[in-house]
PDB file of N, CA and C in Angstrom:
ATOM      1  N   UNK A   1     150.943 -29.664 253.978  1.00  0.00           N
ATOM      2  CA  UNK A   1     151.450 -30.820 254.647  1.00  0.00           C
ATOM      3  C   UNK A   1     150.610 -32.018 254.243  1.00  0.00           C
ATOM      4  N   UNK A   2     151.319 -32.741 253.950  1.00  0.00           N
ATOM      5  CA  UNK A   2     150.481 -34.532 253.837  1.00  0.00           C
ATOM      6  C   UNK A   2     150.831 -35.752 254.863  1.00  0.00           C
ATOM      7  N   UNK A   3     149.671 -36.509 255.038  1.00  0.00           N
ATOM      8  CA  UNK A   3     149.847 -37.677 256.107  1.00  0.00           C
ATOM      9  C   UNK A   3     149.784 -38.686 255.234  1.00  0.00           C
ATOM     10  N   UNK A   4     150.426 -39.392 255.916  1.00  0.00           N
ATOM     11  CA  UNK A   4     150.061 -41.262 255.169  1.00  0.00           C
ATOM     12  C   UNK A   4     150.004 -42.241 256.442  1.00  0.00           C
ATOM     13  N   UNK A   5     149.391 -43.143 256.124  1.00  0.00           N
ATOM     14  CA  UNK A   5     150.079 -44.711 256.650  1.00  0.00           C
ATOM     15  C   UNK A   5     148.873 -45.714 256.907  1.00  0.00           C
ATOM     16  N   UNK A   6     149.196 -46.675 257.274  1.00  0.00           N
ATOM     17  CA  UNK A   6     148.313 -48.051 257.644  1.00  0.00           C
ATOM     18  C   UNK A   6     146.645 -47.417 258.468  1.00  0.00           C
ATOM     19  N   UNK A   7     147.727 -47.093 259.513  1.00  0.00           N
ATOM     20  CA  UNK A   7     146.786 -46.702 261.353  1.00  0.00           C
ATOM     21  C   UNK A   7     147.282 -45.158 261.778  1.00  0.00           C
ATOM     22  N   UNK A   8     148.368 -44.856 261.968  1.00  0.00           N
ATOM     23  CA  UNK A   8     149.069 -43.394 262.578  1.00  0.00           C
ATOM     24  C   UNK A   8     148.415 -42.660 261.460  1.00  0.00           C
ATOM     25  N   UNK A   9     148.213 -42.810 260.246  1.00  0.00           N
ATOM     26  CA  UNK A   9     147.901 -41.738 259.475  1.00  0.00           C
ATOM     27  C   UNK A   9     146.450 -40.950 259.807  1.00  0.00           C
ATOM     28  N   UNK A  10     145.602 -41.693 260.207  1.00  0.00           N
ATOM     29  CA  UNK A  10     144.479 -41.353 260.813  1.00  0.00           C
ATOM     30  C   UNK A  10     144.506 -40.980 262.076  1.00  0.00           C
ATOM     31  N   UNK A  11     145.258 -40.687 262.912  1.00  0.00           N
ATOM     32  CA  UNK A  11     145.852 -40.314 264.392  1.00  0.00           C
ATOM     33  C   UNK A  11     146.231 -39.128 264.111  1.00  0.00           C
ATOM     34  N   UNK A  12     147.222 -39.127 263.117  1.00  0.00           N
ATOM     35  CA  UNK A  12     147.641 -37.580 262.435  1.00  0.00           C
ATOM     36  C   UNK A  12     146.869 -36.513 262.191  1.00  0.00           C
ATOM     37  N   UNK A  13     145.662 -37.112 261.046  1.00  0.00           N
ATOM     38  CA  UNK A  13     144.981 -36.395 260.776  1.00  0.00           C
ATOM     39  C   UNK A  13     143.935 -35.729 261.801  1.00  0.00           C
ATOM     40  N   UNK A  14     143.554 -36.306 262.465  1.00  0.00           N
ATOM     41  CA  UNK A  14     143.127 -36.172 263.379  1.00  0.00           C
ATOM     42  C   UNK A  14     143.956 -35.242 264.763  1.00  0.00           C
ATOM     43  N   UNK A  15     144.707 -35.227 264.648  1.00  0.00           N
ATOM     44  CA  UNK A  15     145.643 -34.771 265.924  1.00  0.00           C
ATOM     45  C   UNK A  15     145.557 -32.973 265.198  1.00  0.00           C
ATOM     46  N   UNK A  16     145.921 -32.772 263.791  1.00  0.00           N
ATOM     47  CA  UNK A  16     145.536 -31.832 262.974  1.00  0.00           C
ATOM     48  C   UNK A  16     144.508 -31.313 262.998  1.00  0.00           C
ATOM     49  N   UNK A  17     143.721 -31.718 263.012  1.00  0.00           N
ATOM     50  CA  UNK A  17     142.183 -31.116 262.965  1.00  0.00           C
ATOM     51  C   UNK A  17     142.204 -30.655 264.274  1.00  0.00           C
ATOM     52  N   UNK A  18     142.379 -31.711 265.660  1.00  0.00           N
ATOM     53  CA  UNK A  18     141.901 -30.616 266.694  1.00  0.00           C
ATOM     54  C   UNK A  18     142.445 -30.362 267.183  1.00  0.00           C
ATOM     55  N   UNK A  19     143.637 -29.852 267.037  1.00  0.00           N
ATOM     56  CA  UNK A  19     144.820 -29.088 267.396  1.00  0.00           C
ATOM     57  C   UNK A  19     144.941 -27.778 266.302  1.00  0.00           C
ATOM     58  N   UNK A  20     143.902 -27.433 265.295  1.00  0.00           N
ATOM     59  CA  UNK A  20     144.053 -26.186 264.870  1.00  0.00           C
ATOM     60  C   UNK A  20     145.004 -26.209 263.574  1.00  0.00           C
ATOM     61  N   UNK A  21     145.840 -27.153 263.434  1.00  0.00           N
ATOM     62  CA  UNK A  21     146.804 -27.129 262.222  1.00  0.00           C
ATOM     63  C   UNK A  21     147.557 -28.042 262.843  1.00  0.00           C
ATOM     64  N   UNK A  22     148.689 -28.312 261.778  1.00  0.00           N
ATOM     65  CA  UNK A  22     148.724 -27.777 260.279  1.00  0.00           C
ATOM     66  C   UNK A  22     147.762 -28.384 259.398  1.00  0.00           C
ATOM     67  N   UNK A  23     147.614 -27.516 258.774  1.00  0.00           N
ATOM     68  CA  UNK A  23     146.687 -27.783 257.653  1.00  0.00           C
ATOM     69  C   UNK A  23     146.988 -28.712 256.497  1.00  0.00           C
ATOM     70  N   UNK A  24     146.052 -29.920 256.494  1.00  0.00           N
ATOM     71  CA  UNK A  24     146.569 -31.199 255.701  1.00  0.00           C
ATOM     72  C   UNK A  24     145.998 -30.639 253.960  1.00  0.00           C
ATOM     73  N   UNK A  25     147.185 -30.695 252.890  1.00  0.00           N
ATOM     74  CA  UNK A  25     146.674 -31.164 252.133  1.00  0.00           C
ATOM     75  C   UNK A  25     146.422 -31.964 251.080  1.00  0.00           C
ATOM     76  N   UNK A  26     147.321 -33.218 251.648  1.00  0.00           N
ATOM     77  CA  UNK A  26     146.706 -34.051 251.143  1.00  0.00           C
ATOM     78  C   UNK A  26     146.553 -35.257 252.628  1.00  0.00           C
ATOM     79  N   UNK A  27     145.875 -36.580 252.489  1.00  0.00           N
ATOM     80  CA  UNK A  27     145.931 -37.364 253.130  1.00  0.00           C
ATOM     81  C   UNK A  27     145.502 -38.731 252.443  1.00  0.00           C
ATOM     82  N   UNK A  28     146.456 -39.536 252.640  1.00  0.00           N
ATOM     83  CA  UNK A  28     146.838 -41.417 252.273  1.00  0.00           C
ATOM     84  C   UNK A  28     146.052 -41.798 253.545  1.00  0.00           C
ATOM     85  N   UNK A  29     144.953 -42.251 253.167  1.00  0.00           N
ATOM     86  CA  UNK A  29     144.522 -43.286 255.005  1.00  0.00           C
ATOM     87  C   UNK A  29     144.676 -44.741 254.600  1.00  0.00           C
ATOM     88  N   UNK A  30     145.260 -45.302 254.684  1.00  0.00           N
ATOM     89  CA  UNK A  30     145.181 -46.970 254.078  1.00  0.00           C
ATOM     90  C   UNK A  30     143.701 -47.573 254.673  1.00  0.00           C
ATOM     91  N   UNK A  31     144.059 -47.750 256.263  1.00  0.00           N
ATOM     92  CA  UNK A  31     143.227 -48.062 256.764  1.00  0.00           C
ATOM     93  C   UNK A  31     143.094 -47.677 258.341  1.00  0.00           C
ATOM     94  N   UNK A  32     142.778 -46.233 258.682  1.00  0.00           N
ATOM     95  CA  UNK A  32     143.227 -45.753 259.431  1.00  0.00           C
ATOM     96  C   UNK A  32     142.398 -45.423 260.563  1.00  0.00           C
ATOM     97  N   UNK A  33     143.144 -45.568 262.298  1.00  0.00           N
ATOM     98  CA  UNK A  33     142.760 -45.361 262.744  1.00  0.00           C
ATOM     99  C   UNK A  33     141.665 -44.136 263.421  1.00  0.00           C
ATOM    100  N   UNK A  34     140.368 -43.790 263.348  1.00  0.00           N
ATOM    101  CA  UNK A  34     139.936 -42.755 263.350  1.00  0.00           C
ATOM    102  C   UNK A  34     138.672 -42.451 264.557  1.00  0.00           C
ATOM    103  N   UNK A  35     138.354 -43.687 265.339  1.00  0.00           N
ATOM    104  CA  UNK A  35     137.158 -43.312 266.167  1.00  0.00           C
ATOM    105  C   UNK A  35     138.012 -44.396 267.852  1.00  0.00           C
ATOM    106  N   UNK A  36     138.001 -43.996 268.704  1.00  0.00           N
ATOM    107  CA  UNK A  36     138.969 -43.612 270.044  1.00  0.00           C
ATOM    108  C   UNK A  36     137.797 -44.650 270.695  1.00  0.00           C
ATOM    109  N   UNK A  37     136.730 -44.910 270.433  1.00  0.00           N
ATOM    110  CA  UNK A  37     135.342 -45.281 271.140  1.00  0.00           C
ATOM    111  C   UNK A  37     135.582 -46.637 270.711  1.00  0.00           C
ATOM    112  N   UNK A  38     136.432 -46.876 269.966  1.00  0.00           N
ATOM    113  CA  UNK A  38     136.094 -49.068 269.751  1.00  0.00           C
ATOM    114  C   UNK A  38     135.369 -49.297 269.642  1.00  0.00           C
ATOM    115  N   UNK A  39     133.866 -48.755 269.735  1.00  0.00           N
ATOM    116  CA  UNK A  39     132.474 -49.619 269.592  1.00  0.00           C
ATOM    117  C   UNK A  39     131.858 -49.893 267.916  1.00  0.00           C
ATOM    118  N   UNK A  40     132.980 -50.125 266.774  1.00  0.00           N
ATOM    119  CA  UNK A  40     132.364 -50.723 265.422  1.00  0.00           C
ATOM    120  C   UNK A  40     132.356 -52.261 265.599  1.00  0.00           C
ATOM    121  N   UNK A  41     131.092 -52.724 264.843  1.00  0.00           N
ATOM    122  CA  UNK A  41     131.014 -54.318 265.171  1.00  0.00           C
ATOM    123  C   UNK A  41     132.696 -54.901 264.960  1.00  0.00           C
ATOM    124  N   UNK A  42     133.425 -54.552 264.350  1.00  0.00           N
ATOM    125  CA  UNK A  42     134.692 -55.550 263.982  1.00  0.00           C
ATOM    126  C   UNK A  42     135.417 -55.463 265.674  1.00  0.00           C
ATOM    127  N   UNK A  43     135.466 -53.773 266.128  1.00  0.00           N
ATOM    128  CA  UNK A  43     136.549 -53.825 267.401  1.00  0.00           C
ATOM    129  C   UNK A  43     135.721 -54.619 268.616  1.00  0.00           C
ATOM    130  N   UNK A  44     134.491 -55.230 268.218  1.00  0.00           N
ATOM    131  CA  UNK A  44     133.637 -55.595 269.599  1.00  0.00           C
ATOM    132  C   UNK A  44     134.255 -57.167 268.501  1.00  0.00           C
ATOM    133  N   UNK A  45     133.996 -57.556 267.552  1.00  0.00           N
ATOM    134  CA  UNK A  45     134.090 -59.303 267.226  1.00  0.00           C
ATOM    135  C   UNK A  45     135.750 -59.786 267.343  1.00  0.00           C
ATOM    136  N   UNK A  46     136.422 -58.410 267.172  1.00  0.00           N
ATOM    137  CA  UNK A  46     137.568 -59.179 266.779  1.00  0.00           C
ATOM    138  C   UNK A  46     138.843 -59.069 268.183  1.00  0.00           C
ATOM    139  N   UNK A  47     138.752 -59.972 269.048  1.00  0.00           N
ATOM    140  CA  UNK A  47     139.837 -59.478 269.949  1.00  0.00           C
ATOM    141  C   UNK A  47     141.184 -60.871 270.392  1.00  0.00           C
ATOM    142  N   UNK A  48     140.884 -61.686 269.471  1.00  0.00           N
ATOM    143  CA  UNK A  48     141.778 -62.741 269.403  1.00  0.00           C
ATOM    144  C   UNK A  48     142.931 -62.766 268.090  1.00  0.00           C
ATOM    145  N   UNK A  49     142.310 -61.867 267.093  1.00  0.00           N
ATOM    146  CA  UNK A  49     142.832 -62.260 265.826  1.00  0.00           C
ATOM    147  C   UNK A  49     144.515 -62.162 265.576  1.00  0.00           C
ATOM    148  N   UNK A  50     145.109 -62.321 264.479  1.00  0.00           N
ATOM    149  CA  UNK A  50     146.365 -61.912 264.535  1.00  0.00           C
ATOM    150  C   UNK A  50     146.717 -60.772 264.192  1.00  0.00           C
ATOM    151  N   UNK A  51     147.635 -60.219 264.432  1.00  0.00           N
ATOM    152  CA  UNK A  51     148.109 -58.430 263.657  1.00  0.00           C
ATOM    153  C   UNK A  51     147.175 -57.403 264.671  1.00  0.00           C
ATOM    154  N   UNK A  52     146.283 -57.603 264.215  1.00  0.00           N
ATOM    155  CA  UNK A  52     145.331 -56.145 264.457  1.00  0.00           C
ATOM    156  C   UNK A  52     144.062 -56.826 265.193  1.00  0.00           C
ATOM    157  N   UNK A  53     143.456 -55.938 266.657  1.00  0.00           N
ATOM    158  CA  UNK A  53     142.401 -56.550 267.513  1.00  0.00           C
ATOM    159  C   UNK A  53     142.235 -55.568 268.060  1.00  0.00           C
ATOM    160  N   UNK A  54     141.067 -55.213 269.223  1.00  0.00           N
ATOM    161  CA  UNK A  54     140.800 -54.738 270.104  1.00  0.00           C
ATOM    162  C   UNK A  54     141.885 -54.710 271.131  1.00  0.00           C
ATOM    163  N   UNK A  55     142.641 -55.404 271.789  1.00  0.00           N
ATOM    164  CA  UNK A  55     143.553 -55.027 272.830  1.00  0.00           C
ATOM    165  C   UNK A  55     144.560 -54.578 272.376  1.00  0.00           C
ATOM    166  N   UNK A  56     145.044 -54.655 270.949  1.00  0.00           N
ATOM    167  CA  UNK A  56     145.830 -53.707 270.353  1.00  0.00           C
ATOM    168  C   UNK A  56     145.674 -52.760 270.244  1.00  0.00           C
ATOM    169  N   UNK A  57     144.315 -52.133 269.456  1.00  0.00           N
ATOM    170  CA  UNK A  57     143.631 -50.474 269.248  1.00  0.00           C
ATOM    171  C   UNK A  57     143.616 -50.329 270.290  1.00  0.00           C
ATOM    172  N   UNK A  58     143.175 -50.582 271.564  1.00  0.00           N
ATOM    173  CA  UNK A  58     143.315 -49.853 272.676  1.00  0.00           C
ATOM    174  C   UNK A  58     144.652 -49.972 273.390  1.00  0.00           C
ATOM    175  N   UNK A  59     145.598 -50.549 273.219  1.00  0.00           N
ATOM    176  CA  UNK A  59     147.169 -49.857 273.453  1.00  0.00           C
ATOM    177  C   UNK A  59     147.347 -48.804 273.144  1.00  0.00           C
ATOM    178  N   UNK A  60     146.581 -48.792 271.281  1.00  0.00           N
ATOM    179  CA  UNK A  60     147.393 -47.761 270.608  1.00  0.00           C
ATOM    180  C   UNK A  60     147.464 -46.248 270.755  1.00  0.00           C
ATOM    181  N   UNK A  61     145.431 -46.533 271.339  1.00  0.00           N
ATOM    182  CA  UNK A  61     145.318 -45.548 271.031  1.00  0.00           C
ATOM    183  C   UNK A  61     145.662 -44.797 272.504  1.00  0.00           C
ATOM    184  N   UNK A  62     145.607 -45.267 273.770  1.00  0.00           N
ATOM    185  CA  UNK A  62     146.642 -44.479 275.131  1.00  0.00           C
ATOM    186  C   UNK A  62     147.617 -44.172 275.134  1.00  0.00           C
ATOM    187  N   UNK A  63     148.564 -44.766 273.514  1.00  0.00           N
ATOM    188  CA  UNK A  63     149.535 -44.188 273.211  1.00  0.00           C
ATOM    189  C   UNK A  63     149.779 -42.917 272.963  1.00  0.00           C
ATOM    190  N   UNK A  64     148.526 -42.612 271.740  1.00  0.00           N
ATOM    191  CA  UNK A  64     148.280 -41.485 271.299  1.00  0.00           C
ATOM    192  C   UNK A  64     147.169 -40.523 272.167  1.00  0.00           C
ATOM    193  N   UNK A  65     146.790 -40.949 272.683  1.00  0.00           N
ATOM    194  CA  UNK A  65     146.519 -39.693 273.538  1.00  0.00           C
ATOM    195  C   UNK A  65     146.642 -39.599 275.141  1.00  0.00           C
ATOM    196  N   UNK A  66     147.426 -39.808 275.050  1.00  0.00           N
ATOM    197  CA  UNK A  66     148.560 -39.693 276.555  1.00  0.00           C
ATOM    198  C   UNK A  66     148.270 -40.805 277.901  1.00  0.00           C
ATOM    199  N   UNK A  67     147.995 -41.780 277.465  1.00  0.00           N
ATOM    200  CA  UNK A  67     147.632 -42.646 279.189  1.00  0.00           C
ATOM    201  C   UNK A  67     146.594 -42.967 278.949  1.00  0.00           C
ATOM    202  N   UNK A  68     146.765 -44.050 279.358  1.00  0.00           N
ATOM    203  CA  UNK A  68     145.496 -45.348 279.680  1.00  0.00           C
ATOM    204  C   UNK A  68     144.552 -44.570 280.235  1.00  0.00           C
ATOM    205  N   UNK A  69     143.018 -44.889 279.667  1.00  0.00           N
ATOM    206  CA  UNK A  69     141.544 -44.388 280.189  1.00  0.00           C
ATOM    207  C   UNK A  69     141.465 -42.975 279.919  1.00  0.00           C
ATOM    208  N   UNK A  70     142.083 -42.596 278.698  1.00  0.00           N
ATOM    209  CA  UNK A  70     141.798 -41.545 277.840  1.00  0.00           C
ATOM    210  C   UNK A  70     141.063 -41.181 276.778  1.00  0.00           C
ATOM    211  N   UNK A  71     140.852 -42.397 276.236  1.00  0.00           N
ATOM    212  CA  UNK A  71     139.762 -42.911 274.963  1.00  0.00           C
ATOM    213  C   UNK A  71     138.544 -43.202 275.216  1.00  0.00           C
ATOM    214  N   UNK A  72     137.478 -42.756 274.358  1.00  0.00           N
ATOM    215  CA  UNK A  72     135.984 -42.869 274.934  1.00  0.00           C
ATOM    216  C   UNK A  72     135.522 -41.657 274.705  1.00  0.00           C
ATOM    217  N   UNK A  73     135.916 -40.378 273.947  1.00  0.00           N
ATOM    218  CA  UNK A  73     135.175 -39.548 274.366  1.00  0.00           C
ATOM    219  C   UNK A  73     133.681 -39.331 273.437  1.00  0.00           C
ATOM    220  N   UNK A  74     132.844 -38.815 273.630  1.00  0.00           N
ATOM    221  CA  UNK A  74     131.571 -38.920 273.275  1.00  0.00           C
ATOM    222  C   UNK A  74     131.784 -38.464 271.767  1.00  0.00           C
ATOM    223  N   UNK A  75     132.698 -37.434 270.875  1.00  0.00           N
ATOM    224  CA  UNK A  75     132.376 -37.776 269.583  1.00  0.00           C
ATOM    225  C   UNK A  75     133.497 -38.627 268.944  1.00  0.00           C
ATOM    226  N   UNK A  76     134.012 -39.067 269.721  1.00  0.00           N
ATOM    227  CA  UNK A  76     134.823 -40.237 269.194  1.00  0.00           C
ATOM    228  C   UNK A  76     136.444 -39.917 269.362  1.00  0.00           C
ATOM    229  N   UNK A  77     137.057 -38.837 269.986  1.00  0.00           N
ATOM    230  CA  UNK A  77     138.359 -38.434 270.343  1.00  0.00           C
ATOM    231  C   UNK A  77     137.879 -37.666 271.255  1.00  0.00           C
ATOM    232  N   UNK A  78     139.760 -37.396 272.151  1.00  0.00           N
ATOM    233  CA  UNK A  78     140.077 -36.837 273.039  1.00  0.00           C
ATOM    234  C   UNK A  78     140.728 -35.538 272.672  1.00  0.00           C
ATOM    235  N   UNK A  79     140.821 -34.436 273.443  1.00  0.00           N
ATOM    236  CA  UNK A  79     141.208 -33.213 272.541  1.00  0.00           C
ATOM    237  C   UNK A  79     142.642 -33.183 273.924  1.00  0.00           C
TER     238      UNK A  79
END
């Protein structure tokens, strides 16, 4: 199985890994979402910008793992 994309592709891959399978082999990350914790200097500087910010990644990511105040976990996802 292969993933791609911008942001979801790194959600994927990830959703794969700790969920046991399927087993990726290949993966496209453009620029992908991968740590649930927001704390890299860009998601702490950038929360006004256009397209892509902090109050966006954190929509996205309660999207992906089921409900608001799900994100945060200590190695960087929620299982």
């Amino acid at each position: 199985m292969a993933v791609g994309g911008d942001s979801a592709g790194g959600g994927l891959a990830l959703m794969a890994r700790d969920r046991g399978g399927p087993a990726l082999r290949v993966q496209y990350l453009g620029v992908p979402m991968s740590d649930d914790r927001l704390e890299t200097p860009s998601m702490r500087a950038f929360r006004g910008t256009p397209v892509w910010n902090r109050p966006i990644a954190e929509i996205c990511w309660s999207h992906y793992l089921g409900g608001e105040g799900r994100r945060g976990g200590p190695d960087g996802r929620r299982a």
